[in-house]
Protein backbone atom coordinates (compact mmCIF):
# COMPACT_ATOMS: atom_id res chain seq x y z
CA UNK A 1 -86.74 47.96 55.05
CA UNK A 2 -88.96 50.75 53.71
CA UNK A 3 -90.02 50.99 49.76
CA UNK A 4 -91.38 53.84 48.06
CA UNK A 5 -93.51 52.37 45.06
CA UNK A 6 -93.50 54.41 41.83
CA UNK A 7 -96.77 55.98 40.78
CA UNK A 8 -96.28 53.36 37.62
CA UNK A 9 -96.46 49.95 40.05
CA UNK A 10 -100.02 49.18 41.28
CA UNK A 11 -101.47 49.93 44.86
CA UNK A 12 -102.53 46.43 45.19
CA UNK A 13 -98.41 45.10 45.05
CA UNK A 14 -98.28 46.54 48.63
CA UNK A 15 -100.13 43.66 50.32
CA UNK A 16 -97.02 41.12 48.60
CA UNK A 17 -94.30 42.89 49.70
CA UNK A 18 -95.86 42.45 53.14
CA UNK A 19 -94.47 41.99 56.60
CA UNK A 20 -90.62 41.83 54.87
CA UNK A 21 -90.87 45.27 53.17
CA UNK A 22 -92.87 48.01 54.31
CA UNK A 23 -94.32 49.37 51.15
CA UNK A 24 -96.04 52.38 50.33
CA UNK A 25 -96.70 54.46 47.08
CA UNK A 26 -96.06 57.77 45.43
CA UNK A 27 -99.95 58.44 46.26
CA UNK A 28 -100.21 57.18 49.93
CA UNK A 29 -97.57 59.96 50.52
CA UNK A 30 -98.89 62.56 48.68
CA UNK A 31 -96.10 62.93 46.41
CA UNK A 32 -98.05 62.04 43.03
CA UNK A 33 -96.64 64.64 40.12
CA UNK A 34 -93.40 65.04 41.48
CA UNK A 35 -90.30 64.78 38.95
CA UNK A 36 -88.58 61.79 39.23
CA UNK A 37 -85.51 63.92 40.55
CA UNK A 38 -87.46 65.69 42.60
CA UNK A 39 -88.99 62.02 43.98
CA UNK A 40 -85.79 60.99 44.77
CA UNK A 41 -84.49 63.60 46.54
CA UNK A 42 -87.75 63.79 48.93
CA UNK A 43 -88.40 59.96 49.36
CA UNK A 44 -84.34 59.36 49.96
CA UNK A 45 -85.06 61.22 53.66
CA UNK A 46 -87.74 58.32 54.43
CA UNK A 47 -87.00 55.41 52.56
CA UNK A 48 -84.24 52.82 51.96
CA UNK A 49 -85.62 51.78 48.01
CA UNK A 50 -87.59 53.15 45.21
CA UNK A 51 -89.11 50.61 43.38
CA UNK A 52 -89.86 51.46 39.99
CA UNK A 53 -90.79 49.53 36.12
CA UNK A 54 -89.56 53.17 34.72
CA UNK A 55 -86.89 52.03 32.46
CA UNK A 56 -85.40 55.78 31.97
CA UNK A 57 -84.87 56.29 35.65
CA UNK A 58 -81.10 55.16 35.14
CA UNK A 59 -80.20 57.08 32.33
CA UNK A 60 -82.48 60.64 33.25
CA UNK A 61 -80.84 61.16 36.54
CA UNK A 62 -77.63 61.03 37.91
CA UNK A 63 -78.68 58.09 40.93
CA UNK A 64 -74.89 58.57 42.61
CA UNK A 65 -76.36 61.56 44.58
CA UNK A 66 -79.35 60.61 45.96
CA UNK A 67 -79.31 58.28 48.88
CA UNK A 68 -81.59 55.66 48.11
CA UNK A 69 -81.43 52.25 46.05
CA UNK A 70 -83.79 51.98 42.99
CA UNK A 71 -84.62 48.63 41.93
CA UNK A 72 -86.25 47.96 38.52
CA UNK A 73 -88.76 45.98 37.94
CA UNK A 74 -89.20 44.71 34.12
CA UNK A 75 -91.98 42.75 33.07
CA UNK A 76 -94.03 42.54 30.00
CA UNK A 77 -96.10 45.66 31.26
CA UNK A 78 -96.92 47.36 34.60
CA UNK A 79 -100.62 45.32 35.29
CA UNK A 80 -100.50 43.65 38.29
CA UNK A 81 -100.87 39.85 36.86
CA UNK A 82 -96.82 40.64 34.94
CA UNK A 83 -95.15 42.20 38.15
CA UNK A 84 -96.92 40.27 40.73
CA UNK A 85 -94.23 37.35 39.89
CA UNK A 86 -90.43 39.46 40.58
CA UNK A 87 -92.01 40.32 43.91
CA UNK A 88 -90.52 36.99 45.71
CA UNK A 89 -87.32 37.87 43.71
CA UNK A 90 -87.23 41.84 44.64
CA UNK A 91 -88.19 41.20 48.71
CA UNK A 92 -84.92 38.69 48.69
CA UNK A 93 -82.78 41.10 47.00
CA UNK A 94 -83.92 44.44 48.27
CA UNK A 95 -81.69 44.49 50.99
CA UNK A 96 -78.90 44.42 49.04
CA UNK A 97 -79.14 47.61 46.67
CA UNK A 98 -76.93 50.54 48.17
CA UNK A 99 -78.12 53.75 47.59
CA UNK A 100 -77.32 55.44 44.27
CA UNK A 101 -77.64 52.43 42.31
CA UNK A 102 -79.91 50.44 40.35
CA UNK A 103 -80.73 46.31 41.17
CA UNK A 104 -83.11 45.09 37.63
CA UNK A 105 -85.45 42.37 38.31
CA UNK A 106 -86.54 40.70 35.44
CA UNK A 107 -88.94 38.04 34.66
């Protein structure tokens, strides 16, 4: 399973999604600046989820015609310390999210 971590989610989350998920970010593939459609359309040709706290994702783009999962991570804020804790919760689930839609993790 390969995740594409939104510019929003810290670097440092990588090293927790580790050896289920292979995890990189929006930086590590030099996609930083891109608009989310954009993002979604590029990433969908390498990886399986887009994992994201962006709470507008769902309702700014149409996600039934790109072909990767998005799974939502919402926490208190985007720091480390509040989303290190849906990461168990995410790597269990992750599998599950078909492309085009949307799996919320919550705390």
């Amino acid at each position: 399973m390969r995740a594409l971590l939104d510019e929003n989610i810290p670097r440092a989350l990588i090293r927790l999604f580790a050896p289920e998920v292979d995890a990189w970010t929006v930086p590590q593939c030099g996609w930083s600046g891109l608009t989310n459609g954009r993002l979604l359309t590029t990433a969908s040709a390498e990886f399986d989820v887009f994992i994201t706290t962006d709470q507008g994702i769902p309702h700014q783009q149409n996600l039934s015609r790109y072909e990767i999962g998005i799974v939502l991570m919402e926490a208190r804020s985007n720091r480390f310390e509040d989303l290190a804790p849906l990461v168990p919760e995410v790597k269990a689930r992750v599998g599950s999210v078909a492309p085009g839609t949307v799996l919320r993790v919550a705390v």
